[in-house]
Protein backbone atom coordinates (compact mmCIF):
# COMPACT_ATOMS: atom_id res chain seq x y z
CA UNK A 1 0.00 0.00 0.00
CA UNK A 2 2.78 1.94 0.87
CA UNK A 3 4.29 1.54 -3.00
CA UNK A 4 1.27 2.73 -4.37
CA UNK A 5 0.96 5.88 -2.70
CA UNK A 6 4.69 6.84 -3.42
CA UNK A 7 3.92 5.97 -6.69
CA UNK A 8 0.82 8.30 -7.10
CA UNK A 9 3.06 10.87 -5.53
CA UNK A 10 5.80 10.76 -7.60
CA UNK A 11 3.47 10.19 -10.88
CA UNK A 12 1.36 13.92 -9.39
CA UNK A 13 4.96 15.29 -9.38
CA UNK A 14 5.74 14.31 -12.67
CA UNK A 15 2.61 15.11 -14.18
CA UNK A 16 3.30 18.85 -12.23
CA UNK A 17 7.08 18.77 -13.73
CA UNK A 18 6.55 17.75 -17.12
CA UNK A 19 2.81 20.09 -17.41
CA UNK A 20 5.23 23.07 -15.93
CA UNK A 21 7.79 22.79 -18.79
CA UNK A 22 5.54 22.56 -21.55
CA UNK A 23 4.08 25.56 -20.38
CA UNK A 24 7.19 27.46 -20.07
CA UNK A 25 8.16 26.53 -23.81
CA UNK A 26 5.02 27.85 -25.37
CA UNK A 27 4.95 31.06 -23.50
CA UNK A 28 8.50 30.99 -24.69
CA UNK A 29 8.00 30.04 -28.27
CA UNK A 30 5.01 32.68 -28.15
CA UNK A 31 6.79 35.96 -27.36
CA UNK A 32 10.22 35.07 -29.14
CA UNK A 33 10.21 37.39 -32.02
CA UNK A 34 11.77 36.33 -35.38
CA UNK A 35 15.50 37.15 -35.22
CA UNK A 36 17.49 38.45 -38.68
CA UNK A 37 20.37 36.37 -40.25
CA UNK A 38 22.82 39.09 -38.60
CA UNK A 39 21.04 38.98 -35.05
CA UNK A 40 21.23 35.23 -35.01
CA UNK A 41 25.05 34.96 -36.02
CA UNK A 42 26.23 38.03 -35.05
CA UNK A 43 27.99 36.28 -32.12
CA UNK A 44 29.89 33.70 -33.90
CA UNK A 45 31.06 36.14 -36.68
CA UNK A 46 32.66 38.40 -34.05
CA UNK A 47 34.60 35.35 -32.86
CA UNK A 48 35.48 34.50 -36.22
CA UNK A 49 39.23 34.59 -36.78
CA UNK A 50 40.07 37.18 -39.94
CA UNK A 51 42.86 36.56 -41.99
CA UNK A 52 44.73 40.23 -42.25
């Protein structure tokens, strides 16, 4: 008996864990705004080595 509720308890927790993240990553997803080809790689073409 003692199995089953830590199961059910863990499974709630889970459920709460796994409903909490989802959630997160559509808000997320839903007020990210498009970036531009130079916003999205700006950082790796600073830290591109140049040959001068």
């Amino acid at each position: 008996m003692r199995k089953l509720v830590f199961g059910a308890a863990l499974l709630a927790v889970a459920f709460v864990g796994c409903s909490a993240f989802i959630s997160a990553s559509l808000s997320a997803a839903r007020d990210a705004k498009a970036a531009t080809f130079s916003e999205r790689f700006a950082p790796a073409l600073k830290s591109a080595p140049t040959s001068g």
